[in-house]
C-alpha atoms as a PDB file:
ATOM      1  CA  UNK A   1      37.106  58.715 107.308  1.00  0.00           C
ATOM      2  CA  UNK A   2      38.830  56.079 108.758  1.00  0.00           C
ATOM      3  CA  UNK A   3      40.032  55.885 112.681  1.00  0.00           C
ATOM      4  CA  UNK A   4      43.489  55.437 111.621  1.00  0.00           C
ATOM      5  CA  UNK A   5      43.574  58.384 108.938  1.00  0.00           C
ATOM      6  CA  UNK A   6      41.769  60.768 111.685  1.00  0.00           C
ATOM      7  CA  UNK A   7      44.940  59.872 114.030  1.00  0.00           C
ATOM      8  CA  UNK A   8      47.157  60.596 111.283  1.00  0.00           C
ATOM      9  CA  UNK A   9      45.331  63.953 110.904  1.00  0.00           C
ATOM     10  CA  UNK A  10      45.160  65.243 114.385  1.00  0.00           C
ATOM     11  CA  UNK A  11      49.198  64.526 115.245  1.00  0.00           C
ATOM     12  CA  UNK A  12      49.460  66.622 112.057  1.00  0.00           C
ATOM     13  CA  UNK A  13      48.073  69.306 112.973  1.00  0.00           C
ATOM     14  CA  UNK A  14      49.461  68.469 116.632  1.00  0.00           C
ATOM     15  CA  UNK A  15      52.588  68.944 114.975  1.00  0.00           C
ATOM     16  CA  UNK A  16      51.844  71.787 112.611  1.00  0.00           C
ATOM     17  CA  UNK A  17      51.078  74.093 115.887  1.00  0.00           C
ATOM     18  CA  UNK A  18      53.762  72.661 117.635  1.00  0.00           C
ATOM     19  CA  UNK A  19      56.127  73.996 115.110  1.00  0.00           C
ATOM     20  CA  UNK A  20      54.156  77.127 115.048  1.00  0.00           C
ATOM     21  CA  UNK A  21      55.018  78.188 118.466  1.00  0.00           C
ATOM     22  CA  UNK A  22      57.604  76.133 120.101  1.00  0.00           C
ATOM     23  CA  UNK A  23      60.350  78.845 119.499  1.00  0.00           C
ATOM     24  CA  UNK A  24      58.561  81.014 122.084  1.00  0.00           C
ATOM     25  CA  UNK A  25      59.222  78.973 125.122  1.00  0.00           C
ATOM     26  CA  UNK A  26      62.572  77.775 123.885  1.00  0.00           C
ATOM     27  CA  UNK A  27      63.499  81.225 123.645  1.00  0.00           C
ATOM     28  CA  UNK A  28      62.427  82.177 127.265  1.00  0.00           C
ATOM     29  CA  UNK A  29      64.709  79.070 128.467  1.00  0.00           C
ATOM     30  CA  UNK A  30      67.678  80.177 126.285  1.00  0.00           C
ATOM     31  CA  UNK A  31      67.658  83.675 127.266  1.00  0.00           C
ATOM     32  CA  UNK A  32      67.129  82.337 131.147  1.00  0.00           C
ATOM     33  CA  UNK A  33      70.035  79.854 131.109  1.00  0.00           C
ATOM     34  CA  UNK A  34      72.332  82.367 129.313  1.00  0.00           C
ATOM     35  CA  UNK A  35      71.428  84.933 132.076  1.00  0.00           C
ATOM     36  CA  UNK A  36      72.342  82.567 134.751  1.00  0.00           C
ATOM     37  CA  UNK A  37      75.308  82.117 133.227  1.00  0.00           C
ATOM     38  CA  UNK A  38      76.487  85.646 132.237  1.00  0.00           C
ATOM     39  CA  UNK A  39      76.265  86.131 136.313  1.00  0.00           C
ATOM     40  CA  UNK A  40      78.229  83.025 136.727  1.00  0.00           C
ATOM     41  CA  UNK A  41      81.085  84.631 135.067  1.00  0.00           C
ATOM     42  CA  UNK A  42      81.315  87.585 136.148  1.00  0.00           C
ATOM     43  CA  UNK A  43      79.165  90.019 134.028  1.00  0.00           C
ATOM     44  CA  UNK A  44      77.275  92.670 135.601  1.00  0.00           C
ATOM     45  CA  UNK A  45      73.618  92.688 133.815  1.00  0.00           C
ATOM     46  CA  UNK A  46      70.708  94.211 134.981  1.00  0.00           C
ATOM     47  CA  UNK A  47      68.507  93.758 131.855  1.00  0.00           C
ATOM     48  CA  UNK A  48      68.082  89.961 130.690  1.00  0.00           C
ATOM     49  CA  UNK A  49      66.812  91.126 127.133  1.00  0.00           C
ATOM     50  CA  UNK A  50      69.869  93.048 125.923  1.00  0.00           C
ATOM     51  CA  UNK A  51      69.635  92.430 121.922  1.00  0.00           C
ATOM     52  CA  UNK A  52      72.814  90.732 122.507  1.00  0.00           C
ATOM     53  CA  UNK A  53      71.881  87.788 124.219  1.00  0.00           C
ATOM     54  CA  UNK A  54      68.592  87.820 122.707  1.00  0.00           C
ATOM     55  CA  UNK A  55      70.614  86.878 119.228  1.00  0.00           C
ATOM     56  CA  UNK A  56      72.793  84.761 120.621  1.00  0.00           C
ATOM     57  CA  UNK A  57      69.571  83.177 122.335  1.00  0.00           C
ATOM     58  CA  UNK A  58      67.933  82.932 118.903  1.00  0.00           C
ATOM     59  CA  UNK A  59      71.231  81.228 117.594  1.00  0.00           C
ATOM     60  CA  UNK A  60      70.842  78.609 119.831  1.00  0.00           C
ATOM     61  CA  UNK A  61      67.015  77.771 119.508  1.00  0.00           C
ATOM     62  CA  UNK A  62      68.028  78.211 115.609  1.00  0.00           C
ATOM     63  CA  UNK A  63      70.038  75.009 116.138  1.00  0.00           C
ATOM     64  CA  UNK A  64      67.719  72.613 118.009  1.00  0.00           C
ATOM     65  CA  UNK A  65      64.835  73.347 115.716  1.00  0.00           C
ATOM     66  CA  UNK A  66      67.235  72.892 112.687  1.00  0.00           C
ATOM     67  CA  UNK A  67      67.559  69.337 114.305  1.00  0.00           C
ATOM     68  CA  UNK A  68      64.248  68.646 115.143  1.00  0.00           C
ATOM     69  CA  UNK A  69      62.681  69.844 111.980  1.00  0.00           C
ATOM     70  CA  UNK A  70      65.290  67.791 110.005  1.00  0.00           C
ATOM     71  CA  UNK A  71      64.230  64.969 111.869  1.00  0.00           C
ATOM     72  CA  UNK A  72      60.660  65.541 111.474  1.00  0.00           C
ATOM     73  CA  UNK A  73      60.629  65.512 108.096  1.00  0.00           C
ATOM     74  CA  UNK A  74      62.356  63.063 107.634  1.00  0.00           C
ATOM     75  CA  UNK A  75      59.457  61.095 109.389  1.00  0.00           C
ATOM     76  CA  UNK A  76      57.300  62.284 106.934  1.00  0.00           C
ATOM     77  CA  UNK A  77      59.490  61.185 103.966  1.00  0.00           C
ATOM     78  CA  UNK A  78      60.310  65.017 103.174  1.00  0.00           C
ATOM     79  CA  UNK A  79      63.299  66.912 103.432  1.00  0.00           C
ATOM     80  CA  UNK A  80      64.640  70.054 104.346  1.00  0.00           C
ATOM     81  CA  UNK A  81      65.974  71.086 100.927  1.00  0.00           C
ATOM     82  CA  UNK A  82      63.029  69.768  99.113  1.00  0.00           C
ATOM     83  CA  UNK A  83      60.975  72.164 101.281  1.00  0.00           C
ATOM     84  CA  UNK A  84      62.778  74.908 100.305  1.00  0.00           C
ATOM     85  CA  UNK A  85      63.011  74.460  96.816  1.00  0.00           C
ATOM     86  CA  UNK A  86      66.256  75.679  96.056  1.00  0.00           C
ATOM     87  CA  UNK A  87      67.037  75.852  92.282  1.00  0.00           C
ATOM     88  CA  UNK A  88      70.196  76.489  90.880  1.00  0.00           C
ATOM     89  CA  UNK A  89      68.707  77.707  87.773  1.00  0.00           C
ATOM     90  CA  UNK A  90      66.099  80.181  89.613  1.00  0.00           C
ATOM     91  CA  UNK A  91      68.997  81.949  92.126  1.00  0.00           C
ATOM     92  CA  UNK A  92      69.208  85.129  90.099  1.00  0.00           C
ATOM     93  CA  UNK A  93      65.593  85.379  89.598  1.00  0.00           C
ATOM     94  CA  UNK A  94      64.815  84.647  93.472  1.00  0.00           C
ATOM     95  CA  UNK A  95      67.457  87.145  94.772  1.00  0.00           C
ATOM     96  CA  UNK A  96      66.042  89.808  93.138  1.00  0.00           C
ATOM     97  CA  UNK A  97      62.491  87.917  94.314  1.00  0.00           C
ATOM     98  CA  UNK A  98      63.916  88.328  97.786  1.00  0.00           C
ATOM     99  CA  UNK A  99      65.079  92.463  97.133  1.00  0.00           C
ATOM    100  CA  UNK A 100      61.716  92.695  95.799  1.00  0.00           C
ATOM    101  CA  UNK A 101      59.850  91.196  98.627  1.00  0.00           C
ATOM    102  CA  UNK A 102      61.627  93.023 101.479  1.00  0.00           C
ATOM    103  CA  UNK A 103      60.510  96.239  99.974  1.00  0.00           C
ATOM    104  CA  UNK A 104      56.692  94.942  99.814  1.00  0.00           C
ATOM    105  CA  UNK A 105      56.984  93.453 103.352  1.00  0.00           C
ATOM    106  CA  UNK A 106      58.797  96.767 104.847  1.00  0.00           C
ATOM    107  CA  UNK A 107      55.911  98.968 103.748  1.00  0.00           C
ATOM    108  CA  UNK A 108      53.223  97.140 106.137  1.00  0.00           C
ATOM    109  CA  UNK A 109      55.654  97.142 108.971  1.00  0.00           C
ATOM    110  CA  UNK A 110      56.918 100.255 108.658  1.00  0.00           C
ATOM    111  CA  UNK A 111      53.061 100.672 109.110  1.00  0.00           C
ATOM    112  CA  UNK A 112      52.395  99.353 111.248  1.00  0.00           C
ATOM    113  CA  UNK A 113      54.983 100.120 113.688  1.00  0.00           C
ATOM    114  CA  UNK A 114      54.403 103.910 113.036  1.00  0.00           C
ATOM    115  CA  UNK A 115      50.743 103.023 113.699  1.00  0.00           C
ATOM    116  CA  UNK A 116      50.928 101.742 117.009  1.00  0.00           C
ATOM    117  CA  UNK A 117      53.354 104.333 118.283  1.00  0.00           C
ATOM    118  CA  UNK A 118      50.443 106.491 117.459  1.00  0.00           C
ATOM    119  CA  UNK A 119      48.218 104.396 119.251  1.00  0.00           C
ATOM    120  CA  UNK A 120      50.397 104.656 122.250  1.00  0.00           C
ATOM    121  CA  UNK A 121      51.494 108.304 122.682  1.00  0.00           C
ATOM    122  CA  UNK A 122      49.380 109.867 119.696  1.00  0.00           C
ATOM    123  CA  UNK A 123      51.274 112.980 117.855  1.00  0.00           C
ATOM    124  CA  UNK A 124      53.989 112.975 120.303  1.00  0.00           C
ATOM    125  CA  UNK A 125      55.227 109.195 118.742  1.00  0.00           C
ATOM    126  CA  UNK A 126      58.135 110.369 117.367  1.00  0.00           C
ATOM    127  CA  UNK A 127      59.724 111.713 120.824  1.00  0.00           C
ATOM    128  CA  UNK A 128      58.816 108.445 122.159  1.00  0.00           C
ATOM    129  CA  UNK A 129      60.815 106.123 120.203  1.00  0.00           C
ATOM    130  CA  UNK A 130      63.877 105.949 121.699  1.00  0.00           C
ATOM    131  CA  UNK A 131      62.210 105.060 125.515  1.00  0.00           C
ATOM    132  CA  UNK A 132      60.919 101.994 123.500  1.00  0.00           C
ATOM    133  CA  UNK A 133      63.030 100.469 121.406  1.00  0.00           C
ATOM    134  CA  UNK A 134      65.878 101.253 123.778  1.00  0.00           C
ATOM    135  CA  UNK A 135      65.727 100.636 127.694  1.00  0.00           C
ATOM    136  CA  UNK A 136      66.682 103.634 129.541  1.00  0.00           C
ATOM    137  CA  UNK A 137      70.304 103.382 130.152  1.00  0.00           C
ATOM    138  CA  UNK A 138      69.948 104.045 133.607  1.00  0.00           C
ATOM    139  CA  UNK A 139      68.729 100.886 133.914  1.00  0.00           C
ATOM    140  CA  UNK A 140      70.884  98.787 132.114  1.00  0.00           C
ATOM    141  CA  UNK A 141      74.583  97.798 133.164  1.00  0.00           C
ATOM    142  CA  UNK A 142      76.694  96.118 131.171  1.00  0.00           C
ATOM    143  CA  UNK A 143      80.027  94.784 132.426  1.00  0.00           C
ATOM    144  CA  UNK A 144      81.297  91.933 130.634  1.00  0.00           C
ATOM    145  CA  UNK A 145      84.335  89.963 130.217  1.00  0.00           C
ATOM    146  CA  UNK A 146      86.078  90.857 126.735  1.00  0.00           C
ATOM    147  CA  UNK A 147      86.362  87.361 125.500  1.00  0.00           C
ATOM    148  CA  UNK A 148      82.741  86.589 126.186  1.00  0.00           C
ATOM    149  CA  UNK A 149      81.842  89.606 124.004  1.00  0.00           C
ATOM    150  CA  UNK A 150      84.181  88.068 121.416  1.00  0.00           C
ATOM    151  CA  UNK A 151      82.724  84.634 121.920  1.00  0.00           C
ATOM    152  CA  UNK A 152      79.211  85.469 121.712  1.00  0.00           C
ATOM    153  CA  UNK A 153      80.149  87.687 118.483  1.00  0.00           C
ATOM    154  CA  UNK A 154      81.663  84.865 116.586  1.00  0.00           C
ATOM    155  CA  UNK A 155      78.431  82.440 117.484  1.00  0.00           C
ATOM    156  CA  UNK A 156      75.893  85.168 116.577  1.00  0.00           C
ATOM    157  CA  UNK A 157      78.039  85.202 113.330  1.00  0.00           C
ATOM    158  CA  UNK A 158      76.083  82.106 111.644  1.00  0.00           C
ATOM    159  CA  UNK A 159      72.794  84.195 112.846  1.00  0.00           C
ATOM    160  CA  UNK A 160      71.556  84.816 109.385  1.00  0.00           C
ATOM    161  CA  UNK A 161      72.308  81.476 108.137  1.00  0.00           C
ATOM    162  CA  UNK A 162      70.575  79.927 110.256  1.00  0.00           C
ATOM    163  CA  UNK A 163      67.413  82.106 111.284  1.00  0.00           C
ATOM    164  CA  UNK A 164      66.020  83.102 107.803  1.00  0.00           C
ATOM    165  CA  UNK A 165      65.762  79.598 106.761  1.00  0.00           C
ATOM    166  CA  UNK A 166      64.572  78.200 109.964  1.00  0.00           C
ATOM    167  CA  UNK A 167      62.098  80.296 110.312  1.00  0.00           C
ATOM    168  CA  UNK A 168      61.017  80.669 106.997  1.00  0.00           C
ATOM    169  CA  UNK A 169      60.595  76.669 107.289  1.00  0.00           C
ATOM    170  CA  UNK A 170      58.738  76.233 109.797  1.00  0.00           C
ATOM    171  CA  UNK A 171      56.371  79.304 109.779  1.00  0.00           C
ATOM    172  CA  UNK A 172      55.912  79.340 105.961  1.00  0.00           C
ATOM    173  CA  UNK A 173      57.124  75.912 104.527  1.00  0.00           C
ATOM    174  CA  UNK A 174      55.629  73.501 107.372  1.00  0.00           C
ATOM    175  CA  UNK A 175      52.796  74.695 109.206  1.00  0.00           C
ATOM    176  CA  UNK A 176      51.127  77.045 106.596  1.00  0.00           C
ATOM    177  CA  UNK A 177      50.177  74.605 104.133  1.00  0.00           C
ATOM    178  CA  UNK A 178      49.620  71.879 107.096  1.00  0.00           C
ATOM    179  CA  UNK A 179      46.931  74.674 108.124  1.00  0.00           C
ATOM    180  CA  UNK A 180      45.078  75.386 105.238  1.00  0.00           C
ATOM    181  CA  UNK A 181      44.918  72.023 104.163  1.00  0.00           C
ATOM    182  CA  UNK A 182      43.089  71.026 107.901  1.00  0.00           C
ATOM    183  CA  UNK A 183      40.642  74.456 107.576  1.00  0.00           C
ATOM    184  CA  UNK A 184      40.320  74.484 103.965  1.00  0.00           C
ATOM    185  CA  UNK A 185      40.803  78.467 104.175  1.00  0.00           C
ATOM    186  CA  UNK A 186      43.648  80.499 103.402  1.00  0.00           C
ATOM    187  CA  UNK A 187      43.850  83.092 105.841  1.00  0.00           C
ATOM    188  CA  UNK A 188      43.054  80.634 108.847  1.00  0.00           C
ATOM    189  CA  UNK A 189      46.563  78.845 107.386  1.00  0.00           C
ATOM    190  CA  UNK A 190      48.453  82.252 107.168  1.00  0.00           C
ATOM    191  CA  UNK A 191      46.894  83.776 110.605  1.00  0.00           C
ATOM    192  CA  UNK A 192      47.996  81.282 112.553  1.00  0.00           C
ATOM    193  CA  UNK A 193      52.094  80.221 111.936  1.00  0.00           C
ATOM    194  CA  UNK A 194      51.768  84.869 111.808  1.00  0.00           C
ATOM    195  CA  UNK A 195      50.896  84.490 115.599  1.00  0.00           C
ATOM    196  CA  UNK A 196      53.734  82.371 116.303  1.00  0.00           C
ATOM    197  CA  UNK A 197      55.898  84.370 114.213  1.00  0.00           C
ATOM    198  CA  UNK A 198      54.820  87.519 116.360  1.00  0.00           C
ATOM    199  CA  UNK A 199      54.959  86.399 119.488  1.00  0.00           C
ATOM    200  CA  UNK A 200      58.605  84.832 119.027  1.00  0.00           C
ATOM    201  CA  UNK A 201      59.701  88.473 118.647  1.00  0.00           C
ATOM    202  CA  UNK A 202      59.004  90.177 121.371  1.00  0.00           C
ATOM    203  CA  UNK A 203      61.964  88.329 123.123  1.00  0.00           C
ATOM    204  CA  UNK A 204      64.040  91.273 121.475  1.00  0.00           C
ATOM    205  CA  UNK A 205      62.003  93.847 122.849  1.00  0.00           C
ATOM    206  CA  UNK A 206      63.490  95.835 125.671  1.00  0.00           C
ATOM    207  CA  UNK A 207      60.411  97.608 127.109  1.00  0.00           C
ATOM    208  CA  UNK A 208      56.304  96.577 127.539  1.00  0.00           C
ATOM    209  CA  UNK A 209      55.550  99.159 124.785  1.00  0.00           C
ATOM    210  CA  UNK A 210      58.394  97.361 122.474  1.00  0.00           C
ATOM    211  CA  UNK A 211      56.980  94.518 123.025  1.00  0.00           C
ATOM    212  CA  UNK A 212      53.295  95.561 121.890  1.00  0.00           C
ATOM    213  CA  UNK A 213      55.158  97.250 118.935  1.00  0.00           C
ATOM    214  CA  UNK A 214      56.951  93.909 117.984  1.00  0.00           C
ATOM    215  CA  UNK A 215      53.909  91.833 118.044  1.00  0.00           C
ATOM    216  CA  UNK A 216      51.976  93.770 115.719  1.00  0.00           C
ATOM    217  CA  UNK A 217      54.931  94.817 113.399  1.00  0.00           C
ATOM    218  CA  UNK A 218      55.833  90.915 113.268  1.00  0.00           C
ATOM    219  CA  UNK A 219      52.453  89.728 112.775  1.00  0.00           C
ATOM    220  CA  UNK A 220      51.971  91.587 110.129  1.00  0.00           C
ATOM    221  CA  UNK A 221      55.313  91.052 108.339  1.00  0.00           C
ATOM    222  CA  UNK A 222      54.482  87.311 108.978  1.00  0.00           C
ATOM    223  CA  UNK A 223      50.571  87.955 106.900  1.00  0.00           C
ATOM    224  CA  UNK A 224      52.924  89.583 104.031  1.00  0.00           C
ATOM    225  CA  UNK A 225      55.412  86.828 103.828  1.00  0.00           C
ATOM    226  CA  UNK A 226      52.477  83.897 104.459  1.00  0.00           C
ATOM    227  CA  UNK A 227      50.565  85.615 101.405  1.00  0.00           C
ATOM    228  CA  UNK A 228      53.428  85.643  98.805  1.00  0.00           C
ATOM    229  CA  UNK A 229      54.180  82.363  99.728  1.00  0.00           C
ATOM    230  CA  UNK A 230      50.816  81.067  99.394  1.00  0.00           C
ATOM    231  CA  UNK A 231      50.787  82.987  95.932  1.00  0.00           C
ATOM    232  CA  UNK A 232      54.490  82.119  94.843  1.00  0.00           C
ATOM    233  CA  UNK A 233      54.727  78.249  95.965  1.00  0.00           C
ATOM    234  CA  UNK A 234      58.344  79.083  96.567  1.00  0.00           C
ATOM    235  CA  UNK A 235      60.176  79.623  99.854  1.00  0.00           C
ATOM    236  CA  UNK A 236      63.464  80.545  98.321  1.00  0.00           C
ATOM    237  CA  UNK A 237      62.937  83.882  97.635  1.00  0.00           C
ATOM    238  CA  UNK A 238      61.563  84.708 100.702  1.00  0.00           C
ATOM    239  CA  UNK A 239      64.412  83.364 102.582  1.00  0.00           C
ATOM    240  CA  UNK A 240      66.452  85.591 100.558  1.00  0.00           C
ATOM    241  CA  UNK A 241      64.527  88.490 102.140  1.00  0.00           C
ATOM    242  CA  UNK A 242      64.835  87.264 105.739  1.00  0.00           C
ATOM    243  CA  UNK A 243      68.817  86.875 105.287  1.00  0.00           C
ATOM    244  CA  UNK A 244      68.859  89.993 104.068  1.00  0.00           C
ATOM    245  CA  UNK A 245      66.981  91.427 107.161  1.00  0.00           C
ATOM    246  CA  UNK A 246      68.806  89.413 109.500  1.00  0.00           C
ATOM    247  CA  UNK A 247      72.181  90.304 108.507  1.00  0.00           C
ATOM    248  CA  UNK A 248      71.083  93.722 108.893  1.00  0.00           C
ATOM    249  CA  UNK A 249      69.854  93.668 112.362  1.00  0.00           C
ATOM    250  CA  UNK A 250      71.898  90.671 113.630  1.00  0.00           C
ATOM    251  CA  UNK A 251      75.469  90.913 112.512  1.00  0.00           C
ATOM    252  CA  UNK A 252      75.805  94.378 112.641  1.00  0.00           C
ATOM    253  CA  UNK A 253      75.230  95.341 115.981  1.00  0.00           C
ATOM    254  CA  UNK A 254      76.927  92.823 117.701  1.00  0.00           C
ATOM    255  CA  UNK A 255      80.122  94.294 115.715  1.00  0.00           C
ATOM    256  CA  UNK A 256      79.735  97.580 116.418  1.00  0.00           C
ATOM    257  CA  UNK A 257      79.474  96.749 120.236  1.00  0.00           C
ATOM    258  CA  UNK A 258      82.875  94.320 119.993  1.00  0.00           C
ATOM    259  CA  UNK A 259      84.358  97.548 118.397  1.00  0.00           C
ATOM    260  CA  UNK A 260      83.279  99.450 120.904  1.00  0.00           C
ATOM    261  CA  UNK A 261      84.735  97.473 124.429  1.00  0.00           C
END
């Protein structure tokens, strides 16, 4: 092996975990710059990780990696819409590959959420979920300026759009096969872009025991999705699945709470 191909290797995979976990720190800045500024105007918030500002945060990031990975590639004589592989001819068949694959993926999580509750508080799990996934509203005020609700609404709005495929991208179409090509072993290629995925997530957890929740739901939704892709070769239809999710957990509660101020 040449000096010049082993340099060409290590920025690869220099890259490759780069793109695995740069959304993590990004995040953190995001959600620390948008804090600053909700006090700036006005808006009384006691808890930084409302799921408001966390999508809103994610919206952002969404953007700059778009860029970056666009540009990236491009490097590399790739593109994003060769990466994901969209065919006109496939779209039925890859919807219903995406309805398919959310059903698969939701039965590990499901899982695996359930499981870790038990781990947590045992047979009393189920009385417990609320005091996780939701902060006690005692300690959470929210006052905030109508229009900025409205504002931050309308940007979360291209959530979906953006997240499913960015992701998807740069977890599953990028650093996976950059992985398993540099370790010559599957699961090495899968585990590792799964960590990133994981740890990205607990930004939208509102308590320490959400957060432990979130990592291992998320890792293991990121093993399901890293597996089908390996097995598939197409990113398509698991982009399909991620909209799908996102729309559900993104647009939806941002328009109940504009409906509701």
């Amino acid at each position: 092996m040449t000096k010049l191909h082993l340099n060409e290797q290590v920025n690869s995979m220099k890259k490759a975990w780069l793109v695995s976990f740069i959304r993590l720190p990004l995040l953190f800045i995001s959600l620390m710059v948008l804090y600053i500024l909700f006090h700036f105007i006005g808006g009384e918030f006691d808890f930084y990780l409302l799921p408001i500002l966390s999508t809103l945060s994610f919206t952002i990031v969404n953007i700059g990696c778009f860029i970056f990975l666009h540009l990236l590639l491009k490097k590399e004589g790739l593109s994003l819409k060769k990466l994901i592989g969209f065919r006109s001819d496939f779209l039925i068949k890859d919807i219903l590959f995406g309805f398919l694959w959310l059903f698969v993926l939701y039965i590990p999580f499901v899982l695996a959420v359930i499981g870790t509750m038990f781990l947590l508080y045992g047979t009393d799990l189920f009385q417990h979920f609320q005091t996780v996934f939701v902060a006690d509203e005692e300690s959470i005020s929210l006052s905030v300026p109508r229009w900025f609700i409205w504002t931050t609404a309308s940007i979360s709005a291209v959530f979906p759009f953006l997240n499913a495929p960015i992701e998807e991208l740069m977890y599953r179409g990028y650093s996976q096969p950059m992985f398993i090509n540099e370790y010559k072993k599957v699961w090495i290629g899968i585990v590792i872009p799964s960590i990133g995925f994981a740890l990205q997530h607990i930004i939208l957890a509102t308590t320490l025991q959400g957060t432990i929740v979130y990592a291992v739901a998320f890792f293991l939704w990121g093993i399901g999705s890293g597996i089908i892709y390996h097995k598939q070769k197409r990113l398509f239809p698991l982009i399909v699945c991620h909209f799908i999710v996102n729309i559900t957990f993104g647009i939806i509660p941002i328009v109940f709470l504009v409906l509701g101020t």
